[in-house]
N, C-alpha and C. Protein backbone atom coordinates (compact mmCIF):
# COMPACT_ATOMS: atom_id res chain seq x y z
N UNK A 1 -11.17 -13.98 -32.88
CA UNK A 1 -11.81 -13.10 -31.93
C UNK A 1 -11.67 -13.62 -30.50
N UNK A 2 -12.32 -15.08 -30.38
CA UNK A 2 -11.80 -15.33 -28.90
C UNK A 2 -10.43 -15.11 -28.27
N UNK A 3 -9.50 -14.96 -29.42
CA UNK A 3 -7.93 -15.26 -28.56
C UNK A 3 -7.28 -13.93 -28.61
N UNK A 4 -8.18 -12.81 -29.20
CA UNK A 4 -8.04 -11.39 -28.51
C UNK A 4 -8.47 -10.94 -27.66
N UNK A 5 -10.05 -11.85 -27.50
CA UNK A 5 -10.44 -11.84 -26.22
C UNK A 5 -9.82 -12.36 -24.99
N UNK A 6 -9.64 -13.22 -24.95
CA UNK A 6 -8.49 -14.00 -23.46
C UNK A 6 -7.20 -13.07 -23.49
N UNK A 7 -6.30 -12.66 -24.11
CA UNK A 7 -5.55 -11.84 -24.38
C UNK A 7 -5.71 -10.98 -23.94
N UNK A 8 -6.90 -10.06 -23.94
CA UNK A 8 -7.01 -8.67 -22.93
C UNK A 8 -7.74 -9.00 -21.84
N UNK A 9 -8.11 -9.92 -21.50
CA UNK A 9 -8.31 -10.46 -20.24
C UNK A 9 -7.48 -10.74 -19.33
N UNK A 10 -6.54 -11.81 -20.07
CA UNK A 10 -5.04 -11.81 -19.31
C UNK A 10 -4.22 -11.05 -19.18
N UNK A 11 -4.97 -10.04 -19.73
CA UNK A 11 -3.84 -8.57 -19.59
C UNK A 11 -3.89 -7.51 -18.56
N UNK A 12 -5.38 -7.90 -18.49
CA UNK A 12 -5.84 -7.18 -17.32
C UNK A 12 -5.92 -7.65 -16.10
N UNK A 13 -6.17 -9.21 -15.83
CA UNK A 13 -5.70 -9.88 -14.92
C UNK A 13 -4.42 -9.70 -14.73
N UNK A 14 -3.71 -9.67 -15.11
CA UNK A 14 -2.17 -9.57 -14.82
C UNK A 14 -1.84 -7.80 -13.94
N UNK A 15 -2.64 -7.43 -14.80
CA UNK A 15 -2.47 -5.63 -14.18
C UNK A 15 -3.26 -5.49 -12.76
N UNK A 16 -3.94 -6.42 -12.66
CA UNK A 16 -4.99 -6.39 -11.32
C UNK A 16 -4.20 -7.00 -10.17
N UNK A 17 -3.22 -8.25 -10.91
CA UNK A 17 -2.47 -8.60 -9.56
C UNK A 17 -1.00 -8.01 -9.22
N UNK A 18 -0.63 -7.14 -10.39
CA UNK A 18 0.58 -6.41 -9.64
C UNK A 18 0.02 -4.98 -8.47
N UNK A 19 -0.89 -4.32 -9.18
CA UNK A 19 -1.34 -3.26 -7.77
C UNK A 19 -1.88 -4.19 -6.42
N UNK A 20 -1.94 -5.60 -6.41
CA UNK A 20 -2.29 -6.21 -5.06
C UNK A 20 -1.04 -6.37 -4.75
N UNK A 21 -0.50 -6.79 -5.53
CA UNK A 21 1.08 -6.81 -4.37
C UNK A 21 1.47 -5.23 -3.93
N UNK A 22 1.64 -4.26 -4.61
CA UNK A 22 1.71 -2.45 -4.20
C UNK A 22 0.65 -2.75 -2.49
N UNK A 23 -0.15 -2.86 -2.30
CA UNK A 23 -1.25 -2.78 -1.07
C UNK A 23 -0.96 -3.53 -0.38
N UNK A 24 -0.38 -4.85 -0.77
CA UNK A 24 0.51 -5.62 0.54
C UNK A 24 1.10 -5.76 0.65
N UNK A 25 2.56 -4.91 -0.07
CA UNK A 25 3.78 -4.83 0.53
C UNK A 25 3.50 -3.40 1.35
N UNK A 26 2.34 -2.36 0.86
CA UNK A 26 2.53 -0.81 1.63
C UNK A 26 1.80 -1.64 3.31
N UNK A 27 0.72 -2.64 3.06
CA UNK A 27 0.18 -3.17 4.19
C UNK A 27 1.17 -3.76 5.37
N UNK A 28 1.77 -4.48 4.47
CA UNK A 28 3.12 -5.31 5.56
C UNK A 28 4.59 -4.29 6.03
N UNK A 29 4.37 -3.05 5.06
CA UNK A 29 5.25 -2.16 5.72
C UNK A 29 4.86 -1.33 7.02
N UNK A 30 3.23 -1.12 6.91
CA UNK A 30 2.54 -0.41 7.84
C UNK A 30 2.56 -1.30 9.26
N UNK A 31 2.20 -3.04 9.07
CA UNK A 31 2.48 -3.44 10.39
C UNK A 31 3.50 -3.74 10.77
N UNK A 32 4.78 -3.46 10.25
CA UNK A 32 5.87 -3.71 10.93
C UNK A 32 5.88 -2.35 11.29
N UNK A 33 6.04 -1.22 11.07
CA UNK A 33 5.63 0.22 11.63
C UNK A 33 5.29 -0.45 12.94
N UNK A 34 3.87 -0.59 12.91
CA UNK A 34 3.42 -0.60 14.19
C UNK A 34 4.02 -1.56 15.44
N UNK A 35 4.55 -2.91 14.92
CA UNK A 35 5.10 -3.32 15.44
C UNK A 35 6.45 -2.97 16.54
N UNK A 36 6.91 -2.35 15.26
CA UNK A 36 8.14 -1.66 15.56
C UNK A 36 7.64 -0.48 16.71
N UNK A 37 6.79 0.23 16.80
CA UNK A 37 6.62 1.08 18.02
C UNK A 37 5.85 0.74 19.12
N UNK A 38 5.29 -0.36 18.97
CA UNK A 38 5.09 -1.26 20.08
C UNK A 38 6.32 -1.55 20.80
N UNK A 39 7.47 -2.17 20.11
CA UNK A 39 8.33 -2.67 20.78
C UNK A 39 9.36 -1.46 21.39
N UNK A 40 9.65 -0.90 20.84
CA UNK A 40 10.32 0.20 20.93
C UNK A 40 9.83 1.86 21.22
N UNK A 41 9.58 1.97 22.54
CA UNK A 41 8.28 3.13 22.67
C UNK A 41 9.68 4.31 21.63
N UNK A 42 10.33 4.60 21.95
CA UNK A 42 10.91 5.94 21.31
C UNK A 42 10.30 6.11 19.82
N UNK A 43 10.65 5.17 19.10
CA UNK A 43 10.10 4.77 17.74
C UNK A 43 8.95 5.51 17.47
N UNK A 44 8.17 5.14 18.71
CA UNK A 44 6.78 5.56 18.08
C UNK A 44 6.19 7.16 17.72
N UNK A 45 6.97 7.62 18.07
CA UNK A 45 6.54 9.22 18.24
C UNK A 45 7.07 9.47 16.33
N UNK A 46 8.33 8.63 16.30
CA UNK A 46 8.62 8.68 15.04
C UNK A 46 7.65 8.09 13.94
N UNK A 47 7.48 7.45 13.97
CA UNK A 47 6.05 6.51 13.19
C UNK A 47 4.81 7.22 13.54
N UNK A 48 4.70 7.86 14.34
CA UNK A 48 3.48 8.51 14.63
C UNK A 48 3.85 9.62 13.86
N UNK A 49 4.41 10.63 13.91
CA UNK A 49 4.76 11.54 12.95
C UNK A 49 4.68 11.29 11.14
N UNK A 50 5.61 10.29 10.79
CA UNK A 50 5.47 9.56 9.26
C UNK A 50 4.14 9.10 9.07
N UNK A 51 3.50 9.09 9.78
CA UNK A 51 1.69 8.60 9.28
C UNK A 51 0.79 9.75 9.62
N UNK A 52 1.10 10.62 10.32
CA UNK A 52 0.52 11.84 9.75
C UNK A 52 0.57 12.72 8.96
N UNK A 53 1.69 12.69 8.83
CA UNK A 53 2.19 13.09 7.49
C UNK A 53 1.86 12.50 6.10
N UNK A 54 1.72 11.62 6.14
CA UNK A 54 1.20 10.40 4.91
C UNK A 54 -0.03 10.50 4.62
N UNK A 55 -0.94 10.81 6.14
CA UNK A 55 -2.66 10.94 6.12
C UNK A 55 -2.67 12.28 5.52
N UNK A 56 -2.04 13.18 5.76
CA UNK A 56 -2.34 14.72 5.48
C UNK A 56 -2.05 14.67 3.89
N UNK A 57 -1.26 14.40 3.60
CA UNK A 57 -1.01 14.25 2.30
C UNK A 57 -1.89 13.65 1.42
N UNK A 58 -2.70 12.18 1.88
CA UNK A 58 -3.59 12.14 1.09
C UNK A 58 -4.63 12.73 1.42
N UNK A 59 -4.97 13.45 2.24
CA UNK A 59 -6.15 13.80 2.23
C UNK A 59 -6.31 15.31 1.34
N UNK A 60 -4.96 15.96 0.69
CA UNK A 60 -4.62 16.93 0.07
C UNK A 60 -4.59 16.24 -1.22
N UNK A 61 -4.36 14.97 -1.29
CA UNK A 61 -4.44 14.72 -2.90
C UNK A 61 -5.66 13.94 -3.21
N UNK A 62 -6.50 14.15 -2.27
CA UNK A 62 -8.12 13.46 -2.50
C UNK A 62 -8.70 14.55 -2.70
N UNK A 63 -8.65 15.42 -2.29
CA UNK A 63 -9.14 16.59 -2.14
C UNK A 63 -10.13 17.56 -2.09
């Protein structure tokens, strides 16, 4: 019994740390975004566009 127990523990630990990497690779994509239109004003109108678009969307699939 214990070593089915640790077993779905570690199973679920394991499932808990792949969606943290999903949130900080979408995180570290978002500040280079921003980065990127900091540095580059043209950029930004573009990145400004792709994140409203992204917000609208979830806010249609939250709904």
């Amino acid at each position: 019994m214990k070593h089915l127990l640790r077993s779905l523990l570690k199973a679920r630990i394991w499932r808990d740390q792949l969606g943290q990497d999903l949130i900080e690779y979408a995180l570290l994509a978002g500040f280079v975004a921003v980065a990127a239109g900091a540095m580059i004003p043209p950029v930004s109108t573009s990145i400004s566009t792709i994140f409203s678009k992204v917000t609208s969307l979830l806010t249609v699939a939250g709904g």
